[in-house]
PDB file of N, CA and C in Angstrom:
ATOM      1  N   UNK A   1     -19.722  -9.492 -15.171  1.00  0.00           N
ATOM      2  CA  UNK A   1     -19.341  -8.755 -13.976  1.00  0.00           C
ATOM      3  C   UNK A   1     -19.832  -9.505 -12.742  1.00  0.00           C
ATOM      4  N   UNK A   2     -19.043  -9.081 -11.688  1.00  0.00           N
ATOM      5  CA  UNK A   2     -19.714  -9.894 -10.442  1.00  0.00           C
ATOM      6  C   UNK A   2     -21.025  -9.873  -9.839  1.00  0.00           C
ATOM      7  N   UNK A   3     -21.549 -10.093  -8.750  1.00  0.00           N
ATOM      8  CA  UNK A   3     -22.993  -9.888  -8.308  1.00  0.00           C
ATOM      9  C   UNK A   3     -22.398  -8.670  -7.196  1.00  0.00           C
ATOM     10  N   UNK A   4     -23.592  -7.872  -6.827  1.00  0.00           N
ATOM     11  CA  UNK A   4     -23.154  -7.085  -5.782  1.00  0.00           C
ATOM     12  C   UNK A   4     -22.716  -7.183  -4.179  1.00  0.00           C
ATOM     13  N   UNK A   5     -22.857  -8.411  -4.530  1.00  0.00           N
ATOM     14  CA  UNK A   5     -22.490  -8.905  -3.181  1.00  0.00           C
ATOM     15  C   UNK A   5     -21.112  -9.595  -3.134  1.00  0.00           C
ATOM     16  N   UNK A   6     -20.970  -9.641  -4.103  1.00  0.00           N
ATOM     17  CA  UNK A   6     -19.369 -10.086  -4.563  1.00  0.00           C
ATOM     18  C   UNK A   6     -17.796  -8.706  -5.305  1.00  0.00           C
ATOM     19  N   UNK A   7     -18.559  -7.728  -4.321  1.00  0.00           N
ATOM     20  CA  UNK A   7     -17.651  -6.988  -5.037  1.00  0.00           C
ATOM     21  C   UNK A   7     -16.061  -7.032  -3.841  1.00  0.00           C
ATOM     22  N   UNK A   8     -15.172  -6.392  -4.608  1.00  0.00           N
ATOM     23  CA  UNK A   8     -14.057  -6.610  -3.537  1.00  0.00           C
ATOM     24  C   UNK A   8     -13.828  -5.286  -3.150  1.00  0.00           C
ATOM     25  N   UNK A   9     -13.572  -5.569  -1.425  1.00  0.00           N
ATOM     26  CA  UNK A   9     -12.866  -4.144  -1.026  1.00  0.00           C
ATOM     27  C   UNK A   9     -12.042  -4.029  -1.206  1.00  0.00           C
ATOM     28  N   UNK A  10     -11.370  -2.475  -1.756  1.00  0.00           N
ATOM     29  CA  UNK A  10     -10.141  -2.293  -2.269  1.00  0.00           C
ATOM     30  C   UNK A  10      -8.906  -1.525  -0.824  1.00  0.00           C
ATOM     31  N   UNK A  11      -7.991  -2.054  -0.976  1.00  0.00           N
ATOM     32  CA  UNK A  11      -7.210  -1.525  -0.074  1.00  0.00           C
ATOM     33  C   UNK A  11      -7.075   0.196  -0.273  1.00  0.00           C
ATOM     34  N   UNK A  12      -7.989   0.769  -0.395  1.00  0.00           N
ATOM     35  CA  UNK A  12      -7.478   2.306  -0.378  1.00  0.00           C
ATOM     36  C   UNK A  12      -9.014   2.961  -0.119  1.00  0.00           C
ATOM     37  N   UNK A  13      -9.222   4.016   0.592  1.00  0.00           N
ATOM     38  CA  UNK A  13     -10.443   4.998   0.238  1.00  0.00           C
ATOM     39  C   UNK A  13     -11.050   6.065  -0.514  1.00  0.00           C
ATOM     40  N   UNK A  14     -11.647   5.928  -1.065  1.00  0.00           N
ATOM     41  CA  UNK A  14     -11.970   7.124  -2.083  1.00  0.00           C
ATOM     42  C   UNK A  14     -11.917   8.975  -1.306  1.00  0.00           C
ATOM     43  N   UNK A  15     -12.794   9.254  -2.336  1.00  0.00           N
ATOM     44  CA  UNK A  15     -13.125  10.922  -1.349  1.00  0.00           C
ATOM     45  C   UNK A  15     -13.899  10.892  -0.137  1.00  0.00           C
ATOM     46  N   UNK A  16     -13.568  11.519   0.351  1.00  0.00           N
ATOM     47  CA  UNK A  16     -14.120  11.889   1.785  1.00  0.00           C
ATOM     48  C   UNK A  16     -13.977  10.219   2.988  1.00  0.00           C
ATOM     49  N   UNK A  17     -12.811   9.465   2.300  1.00  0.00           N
ATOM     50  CA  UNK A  17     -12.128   8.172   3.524  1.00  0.00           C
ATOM     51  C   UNK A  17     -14.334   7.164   2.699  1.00  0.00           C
ATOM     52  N   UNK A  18     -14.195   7.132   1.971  1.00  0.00           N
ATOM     53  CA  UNK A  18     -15.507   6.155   1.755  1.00  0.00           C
ATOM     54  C   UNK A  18     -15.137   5.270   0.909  1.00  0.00           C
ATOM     55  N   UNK A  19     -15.121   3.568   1.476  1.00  0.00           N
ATOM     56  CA  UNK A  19     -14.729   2.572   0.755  1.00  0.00           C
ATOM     57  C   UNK A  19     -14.457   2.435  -0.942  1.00  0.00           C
ATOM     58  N   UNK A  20     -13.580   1.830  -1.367  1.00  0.00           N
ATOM     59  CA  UNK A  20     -14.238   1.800  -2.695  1.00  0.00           C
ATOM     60  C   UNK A  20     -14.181  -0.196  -3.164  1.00  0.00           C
ATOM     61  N   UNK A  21     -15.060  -0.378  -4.207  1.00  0.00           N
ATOM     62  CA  UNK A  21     -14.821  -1.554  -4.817  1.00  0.00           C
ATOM     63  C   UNK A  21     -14.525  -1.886  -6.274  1.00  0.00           C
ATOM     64  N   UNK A  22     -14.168  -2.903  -6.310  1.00  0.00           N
ATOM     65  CA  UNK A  22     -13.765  -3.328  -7.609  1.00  0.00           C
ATOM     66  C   UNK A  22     -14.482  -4.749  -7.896  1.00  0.00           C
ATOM     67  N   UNK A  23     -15.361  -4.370  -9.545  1.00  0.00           N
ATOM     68  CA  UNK A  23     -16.405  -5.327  -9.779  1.00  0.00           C
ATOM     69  C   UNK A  23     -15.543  -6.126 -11.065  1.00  0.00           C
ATOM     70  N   UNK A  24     -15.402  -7.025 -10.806  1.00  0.00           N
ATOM     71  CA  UNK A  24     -14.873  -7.728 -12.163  1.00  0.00           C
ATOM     72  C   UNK A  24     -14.520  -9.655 -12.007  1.00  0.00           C
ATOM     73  N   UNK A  25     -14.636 -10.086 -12.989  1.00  0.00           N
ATOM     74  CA  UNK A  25     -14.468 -11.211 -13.333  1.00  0.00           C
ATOM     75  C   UNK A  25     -13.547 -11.678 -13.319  1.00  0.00           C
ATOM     76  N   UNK A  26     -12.104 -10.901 -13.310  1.00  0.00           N
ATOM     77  CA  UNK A  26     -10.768 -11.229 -13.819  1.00  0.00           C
ATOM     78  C   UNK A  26      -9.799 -10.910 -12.530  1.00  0.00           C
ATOM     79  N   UNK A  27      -9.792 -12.247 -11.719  1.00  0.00           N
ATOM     80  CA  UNK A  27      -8.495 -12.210 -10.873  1.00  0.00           C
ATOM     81  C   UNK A  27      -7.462 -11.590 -11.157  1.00  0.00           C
ATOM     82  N   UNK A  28      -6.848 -11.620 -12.045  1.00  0.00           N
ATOM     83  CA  UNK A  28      -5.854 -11.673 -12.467  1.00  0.00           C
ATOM     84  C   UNK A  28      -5.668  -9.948 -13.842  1.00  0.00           C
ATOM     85  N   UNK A  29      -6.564  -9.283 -13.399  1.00  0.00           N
ATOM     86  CA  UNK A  29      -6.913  -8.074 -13.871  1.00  0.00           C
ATOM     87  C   UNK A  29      -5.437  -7.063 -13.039  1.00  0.00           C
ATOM     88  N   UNK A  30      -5.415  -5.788 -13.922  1.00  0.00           N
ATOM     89  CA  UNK A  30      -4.968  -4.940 -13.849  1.00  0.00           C
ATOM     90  C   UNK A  30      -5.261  -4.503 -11.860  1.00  0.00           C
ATOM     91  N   UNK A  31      -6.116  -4.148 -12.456  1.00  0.00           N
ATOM     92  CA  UNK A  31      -6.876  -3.546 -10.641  1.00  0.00           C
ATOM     93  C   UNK A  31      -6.770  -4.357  -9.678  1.00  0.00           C
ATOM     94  N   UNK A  32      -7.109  -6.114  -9.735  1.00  0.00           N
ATOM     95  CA  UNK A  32      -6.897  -7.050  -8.808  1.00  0.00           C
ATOM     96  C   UNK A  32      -5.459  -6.886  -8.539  1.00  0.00           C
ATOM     97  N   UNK A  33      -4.418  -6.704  -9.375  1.00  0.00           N
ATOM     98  CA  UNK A  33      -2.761  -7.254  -8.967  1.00  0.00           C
ATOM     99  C   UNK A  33      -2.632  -5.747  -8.384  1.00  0.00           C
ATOM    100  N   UNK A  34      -2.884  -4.681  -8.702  1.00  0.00           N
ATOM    101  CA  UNK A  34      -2.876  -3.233  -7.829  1.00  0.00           C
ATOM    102  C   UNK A  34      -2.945  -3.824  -7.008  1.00  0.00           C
ATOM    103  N   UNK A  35      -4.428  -4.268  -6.536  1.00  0.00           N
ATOM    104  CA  UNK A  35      -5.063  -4.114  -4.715  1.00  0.00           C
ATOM    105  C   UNK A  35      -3.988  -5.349  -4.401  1.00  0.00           C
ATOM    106  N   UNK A  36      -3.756  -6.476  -4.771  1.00  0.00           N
ATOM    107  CA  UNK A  36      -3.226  -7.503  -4.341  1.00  0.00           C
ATOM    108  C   UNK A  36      -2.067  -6.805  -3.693  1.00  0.00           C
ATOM    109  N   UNK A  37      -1.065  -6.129  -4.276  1.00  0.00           N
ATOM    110  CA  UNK A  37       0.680  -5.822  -4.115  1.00  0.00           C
ATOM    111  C   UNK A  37      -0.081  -4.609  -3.435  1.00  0.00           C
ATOM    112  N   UNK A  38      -0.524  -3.851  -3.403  1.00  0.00           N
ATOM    113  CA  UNK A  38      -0.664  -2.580  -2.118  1.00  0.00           C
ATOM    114  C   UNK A  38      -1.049  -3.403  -0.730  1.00  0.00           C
ATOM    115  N   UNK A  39      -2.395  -4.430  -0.908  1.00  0.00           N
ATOM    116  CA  UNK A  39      -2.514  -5.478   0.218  1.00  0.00           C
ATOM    117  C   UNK A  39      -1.078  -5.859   0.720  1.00  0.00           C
ATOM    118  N   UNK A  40      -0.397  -6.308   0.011  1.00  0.00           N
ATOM    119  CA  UNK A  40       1.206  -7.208   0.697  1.00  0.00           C
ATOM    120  C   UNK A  40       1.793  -6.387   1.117  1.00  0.00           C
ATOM    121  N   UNK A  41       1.836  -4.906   0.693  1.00  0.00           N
ATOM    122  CA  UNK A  41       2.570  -3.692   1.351  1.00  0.00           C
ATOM    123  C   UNK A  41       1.718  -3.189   2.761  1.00  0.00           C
ATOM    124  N   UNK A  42       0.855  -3.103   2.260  1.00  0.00           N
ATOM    125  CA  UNK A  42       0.507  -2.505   4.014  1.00  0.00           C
ATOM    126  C   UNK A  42       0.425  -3.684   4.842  1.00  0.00           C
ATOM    127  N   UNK A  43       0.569  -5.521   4.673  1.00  0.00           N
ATOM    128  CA  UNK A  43       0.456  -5.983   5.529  1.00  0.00           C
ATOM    129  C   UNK A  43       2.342  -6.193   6.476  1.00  0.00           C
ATOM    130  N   UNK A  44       3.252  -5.658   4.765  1.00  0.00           N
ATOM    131  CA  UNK A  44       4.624  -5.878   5.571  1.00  0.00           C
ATOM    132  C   UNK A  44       4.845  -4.571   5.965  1.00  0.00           C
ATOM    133  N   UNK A  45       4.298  -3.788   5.877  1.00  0.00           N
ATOM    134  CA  UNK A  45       4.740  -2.026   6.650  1.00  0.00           C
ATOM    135  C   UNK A  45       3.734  -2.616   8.273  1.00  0.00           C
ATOM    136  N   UNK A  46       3.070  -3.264   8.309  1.00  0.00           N
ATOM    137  CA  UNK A  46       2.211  -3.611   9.613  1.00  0.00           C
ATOM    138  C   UNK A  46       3.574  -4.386  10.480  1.00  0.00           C
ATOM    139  N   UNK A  47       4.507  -5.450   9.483  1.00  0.00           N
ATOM    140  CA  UNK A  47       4.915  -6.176  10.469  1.00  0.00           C
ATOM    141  C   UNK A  47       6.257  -5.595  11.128  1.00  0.00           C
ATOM    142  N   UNK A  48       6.459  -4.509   9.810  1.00  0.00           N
ATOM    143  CA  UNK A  48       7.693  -3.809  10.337  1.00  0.00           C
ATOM    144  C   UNK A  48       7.584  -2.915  11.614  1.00  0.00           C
ATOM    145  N   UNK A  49       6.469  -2.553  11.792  1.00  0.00           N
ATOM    146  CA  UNK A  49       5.944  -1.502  12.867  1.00  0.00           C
ATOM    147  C   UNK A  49       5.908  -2.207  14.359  1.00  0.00           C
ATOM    148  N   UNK A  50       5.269  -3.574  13.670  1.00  0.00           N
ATOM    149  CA  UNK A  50       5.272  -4.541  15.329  1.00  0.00           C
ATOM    150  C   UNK A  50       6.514  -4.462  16.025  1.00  0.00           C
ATOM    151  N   UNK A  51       7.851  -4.760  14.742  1.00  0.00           N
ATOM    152  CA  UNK A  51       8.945  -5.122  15.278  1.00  0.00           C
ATOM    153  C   UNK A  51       9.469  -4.172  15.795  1.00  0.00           C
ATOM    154  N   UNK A  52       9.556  -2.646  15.339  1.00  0.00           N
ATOM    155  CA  UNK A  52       9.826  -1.548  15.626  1.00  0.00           C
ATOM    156  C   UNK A  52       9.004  -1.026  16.826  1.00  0.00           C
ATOM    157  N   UNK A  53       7.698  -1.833  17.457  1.00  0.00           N
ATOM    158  CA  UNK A  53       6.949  -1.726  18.255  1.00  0.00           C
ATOM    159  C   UNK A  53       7.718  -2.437  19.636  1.00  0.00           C
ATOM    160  N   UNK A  54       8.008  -3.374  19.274  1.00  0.00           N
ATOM    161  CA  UNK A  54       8.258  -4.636  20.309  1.00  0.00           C
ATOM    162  C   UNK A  54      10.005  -3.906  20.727  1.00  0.00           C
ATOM    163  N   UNK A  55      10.909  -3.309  19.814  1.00  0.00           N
ATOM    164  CA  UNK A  55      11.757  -2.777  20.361  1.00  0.00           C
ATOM    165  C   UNK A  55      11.859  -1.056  21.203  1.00  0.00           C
ATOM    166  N   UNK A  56      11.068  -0.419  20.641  1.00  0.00           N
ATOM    167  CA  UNK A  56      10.289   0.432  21.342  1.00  0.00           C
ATOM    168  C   UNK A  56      10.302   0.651  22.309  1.00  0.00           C
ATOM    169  N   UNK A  57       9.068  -0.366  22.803  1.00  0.00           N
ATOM    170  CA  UNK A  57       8.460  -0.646  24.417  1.00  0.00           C
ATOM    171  C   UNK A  57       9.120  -1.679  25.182  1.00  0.00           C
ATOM    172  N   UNK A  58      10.747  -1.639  24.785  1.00  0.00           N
ATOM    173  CA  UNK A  58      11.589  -2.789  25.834  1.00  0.00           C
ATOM    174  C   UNK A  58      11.776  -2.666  26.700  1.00  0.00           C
ATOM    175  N   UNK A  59      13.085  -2.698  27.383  1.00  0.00           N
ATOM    176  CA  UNK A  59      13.468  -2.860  28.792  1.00  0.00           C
ATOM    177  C   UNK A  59      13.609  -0.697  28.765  1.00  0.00           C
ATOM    178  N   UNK A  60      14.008  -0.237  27.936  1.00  0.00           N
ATOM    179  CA  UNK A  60      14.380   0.697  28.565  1.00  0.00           C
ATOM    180  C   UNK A  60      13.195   1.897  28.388  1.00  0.00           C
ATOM    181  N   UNK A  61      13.148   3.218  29.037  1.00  0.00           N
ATOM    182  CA  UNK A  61      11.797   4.206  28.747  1.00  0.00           C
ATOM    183  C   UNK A  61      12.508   4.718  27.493  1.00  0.00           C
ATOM    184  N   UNK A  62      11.081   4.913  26.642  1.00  0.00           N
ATOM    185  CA  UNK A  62      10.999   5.628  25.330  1.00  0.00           C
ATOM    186  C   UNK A  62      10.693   6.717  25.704  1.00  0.00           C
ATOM    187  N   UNK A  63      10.859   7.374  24.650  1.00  0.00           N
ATOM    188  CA  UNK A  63      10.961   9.342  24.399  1.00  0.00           C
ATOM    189  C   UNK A  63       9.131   9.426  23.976  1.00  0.00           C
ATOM    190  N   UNK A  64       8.441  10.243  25.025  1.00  0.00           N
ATOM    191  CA  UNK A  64       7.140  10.319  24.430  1.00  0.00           C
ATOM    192  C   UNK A  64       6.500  10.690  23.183  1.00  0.00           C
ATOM    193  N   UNK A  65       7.424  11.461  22.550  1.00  0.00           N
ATOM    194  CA  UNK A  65       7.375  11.971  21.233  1.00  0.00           C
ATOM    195  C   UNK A  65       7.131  10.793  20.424  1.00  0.00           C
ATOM    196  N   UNK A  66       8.372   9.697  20.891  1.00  0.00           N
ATOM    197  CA  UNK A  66       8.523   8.464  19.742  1.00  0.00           C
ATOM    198  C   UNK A  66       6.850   7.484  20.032  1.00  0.00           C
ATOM    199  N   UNK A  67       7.032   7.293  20.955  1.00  0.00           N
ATOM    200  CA  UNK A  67       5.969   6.531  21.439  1.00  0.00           C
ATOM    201  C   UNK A  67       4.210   6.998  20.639  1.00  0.00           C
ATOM    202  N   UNK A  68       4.445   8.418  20.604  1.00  0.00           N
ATOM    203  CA  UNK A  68       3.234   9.123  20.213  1.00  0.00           C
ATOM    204  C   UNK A  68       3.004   8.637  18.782  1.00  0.00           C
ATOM    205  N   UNK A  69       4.125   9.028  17.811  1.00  0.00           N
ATOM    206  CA  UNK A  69       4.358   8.658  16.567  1.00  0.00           C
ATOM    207  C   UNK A  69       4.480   7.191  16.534  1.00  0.00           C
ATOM    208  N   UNK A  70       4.495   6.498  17.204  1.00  0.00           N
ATOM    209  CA  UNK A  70       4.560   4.927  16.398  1.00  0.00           C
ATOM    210  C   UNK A  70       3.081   4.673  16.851  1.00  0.00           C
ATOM    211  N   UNK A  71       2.609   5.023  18.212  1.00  0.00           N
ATOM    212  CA  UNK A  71       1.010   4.874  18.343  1.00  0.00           C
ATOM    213  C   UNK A  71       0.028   5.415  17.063  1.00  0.00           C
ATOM    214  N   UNK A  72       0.594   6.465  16.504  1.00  0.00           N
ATOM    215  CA  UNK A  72      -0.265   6.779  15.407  1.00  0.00           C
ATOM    216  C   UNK A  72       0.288   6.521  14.076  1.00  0.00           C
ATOM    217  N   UNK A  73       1.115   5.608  13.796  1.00  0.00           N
ATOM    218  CA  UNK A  73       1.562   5.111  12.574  1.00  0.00           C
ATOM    219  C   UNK A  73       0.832   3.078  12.792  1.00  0.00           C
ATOM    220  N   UNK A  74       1.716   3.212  14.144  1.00  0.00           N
ATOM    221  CA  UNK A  74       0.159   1.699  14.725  1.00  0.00           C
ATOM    222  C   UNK A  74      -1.264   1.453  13.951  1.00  0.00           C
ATOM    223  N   UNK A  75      -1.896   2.646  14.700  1.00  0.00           N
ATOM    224  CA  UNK A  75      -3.599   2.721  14.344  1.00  0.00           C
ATOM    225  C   UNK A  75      -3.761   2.870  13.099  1.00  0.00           C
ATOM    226  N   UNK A  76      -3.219   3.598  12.148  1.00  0.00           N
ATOM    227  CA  UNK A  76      -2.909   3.427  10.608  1.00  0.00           C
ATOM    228  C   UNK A  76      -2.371   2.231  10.306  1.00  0.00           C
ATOM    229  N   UNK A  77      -1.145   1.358  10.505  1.00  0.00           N
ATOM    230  CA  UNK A  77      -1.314   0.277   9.752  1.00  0.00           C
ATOM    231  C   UNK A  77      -2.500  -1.093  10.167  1.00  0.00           C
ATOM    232  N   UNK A  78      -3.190  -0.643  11.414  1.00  0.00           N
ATOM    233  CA  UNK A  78      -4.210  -1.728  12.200  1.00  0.00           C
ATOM    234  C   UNK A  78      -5.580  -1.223  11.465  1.00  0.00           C
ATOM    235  N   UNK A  79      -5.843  -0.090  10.702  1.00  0.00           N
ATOM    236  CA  UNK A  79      -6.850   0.140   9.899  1.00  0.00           C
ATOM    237  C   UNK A  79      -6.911  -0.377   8.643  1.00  0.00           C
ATOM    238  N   UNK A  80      -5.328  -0.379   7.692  1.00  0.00           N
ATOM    239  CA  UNK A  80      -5.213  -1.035   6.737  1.00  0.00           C
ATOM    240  C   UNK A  80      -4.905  -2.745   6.817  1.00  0.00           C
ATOM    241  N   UNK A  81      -4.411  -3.453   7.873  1.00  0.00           N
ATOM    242  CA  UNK A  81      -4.568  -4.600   7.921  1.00  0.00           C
ATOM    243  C   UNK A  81      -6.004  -4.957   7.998  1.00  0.00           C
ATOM    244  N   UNK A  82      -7.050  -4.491   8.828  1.00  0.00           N
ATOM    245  CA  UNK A  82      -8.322  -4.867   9.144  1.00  0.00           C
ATOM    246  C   UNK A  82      -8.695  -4.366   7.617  1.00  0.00           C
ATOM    247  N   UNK A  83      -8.896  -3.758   6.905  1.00  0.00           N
ATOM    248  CA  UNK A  83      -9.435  -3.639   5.439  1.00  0.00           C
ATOM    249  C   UNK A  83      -9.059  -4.515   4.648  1.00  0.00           C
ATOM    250  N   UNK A  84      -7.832  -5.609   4.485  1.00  0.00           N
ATOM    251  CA  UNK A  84      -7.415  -6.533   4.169  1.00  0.00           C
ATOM    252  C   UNK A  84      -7.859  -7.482   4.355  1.00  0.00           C
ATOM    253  N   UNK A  85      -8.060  -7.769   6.035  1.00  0.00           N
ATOM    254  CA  UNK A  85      -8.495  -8.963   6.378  1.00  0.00           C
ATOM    255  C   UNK A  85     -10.091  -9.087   6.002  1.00  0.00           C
ATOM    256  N   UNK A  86     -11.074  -7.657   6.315  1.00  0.00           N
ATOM    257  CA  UNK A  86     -12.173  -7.874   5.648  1.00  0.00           C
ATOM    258  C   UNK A  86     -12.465  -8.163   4.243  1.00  0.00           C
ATOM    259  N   UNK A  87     -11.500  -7.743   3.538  1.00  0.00           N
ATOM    260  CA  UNK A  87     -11.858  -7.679   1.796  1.00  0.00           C
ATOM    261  C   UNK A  87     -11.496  -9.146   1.948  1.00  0.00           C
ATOM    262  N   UNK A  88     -10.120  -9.642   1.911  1.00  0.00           N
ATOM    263  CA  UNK A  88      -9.651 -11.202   2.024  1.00  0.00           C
ATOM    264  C   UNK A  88     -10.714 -12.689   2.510  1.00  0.00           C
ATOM    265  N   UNK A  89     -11.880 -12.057   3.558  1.00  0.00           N
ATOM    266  CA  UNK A  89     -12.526 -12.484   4.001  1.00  0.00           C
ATOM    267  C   UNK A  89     -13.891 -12.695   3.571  1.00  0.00           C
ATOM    268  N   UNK A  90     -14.256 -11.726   2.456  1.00  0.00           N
ATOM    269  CA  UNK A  90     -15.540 -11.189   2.119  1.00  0.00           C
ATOM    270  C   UNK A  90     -14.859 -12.388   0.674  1.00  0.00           C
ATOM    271  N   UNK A  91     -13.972 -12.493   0.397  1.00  0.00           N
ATOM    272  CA  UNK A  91     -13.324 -13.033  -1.134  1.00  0.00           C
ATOM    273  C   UNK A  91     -13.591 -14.267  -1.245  1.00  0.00           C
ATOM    274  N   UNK A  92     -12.935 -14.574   0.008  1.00  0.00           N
ATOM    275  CA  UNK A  92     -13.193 -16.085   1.033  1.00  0.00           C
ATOM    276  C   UNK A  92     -14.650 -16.645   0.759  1.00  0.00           C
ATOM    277  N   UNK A  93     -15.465 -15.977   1.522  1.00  0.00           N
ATOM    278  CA  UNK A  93     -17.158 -16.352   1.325  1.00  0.00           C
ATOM    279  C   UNK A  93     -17.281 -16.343   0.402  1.00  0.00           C
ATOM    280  N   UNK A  94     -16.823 -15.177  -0.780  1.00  0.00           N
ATOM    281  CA  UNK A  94     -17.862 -15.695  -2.369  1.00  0.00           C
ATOM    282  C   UNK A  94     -17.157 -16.937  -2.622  1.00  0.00           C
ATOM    283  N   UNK A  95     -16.522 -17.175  -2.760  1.00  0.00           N
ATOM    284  CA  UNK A  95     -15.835 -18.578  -3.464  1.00  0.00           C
ATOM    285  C   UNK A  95     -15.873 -19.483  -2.812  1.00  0.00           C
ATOM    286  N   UNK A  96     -16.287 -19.238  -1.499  1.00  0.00           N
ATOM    287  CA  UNK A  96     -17.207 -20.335  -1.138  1.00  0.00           C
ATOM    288  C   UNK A  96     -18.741 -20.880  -1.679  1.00  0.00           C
ATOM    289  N   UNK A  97     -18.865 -19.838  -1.415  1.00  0.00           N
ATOM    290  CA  UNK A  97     -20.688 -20.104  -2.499  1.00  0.00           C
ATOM    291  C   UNK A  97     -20.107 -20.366  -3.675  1.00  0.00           C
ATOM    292  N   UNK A  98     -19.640 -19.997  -4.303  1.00  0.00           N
ATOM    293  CA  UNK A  98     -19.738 -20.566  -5.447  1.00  0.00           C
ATOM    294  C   UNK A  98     -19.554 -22.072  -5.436  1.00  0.00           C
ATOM    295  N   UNK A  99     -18.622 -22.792  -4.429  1.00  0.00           N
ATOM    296  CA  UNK A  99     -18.569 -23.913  -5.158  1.00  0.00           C
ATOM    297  C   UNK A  99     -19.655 -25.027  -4.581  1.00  0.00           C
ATOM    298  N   UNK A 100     -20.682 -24.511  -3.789  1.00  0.00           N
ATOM    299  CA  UNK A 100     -21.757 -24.712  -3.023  1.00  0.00           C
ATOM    300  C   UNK A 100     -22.606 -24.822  -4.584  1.00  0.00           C
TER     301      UNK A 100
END
């Protein structure tokens, strides 16, 4: 099993929104290809939102309603990208040490 400092954050939160991890040896595990393909989903539901963002807030005024709802579908996919980029990042460093 891994060291505790090598565990991975998983793209989802347990009870009460509190991180969870996954301890294991096996890239290529059941649980790793989960978090992997939910990771690729919330990072392309992020890019679909930009684009749907960037047409949005164009030349012409949006309906505040809409604006409200994509601001809070925004901050939801900018919570799950940043949990990505930290787990991705934290993955990064162990395998760096290791080959140290």
């Amino acid at each position: 099993m891994t060291a505790q400092n090598e565990l991975r954050l998983l793209p989802w939160s347990g009870p009460e929104g509190k991180p969870c991890y996954l301890s294991t040896d096996d890239s290529a595990g059941f649980m790793s290809r989960l978090a992997d393909n939910i990771e690729s989903e919330q990072l392309d539901t992020a890019a679909a939102l930009l684009k749907q963002a960037e047409e949005t807030l164009g030349d012409e005024p949006a309906d505040p309603e809409d604006l409200q709802l994509l601001a809070k579908e925004l901050t939801a996919a900018l919570r799950e990208v940043l949990r990505v980029a930290s787990s991705r990042g934290h993955l990064l460093a162990a395998s760096e040490s290791q080959r140290i």
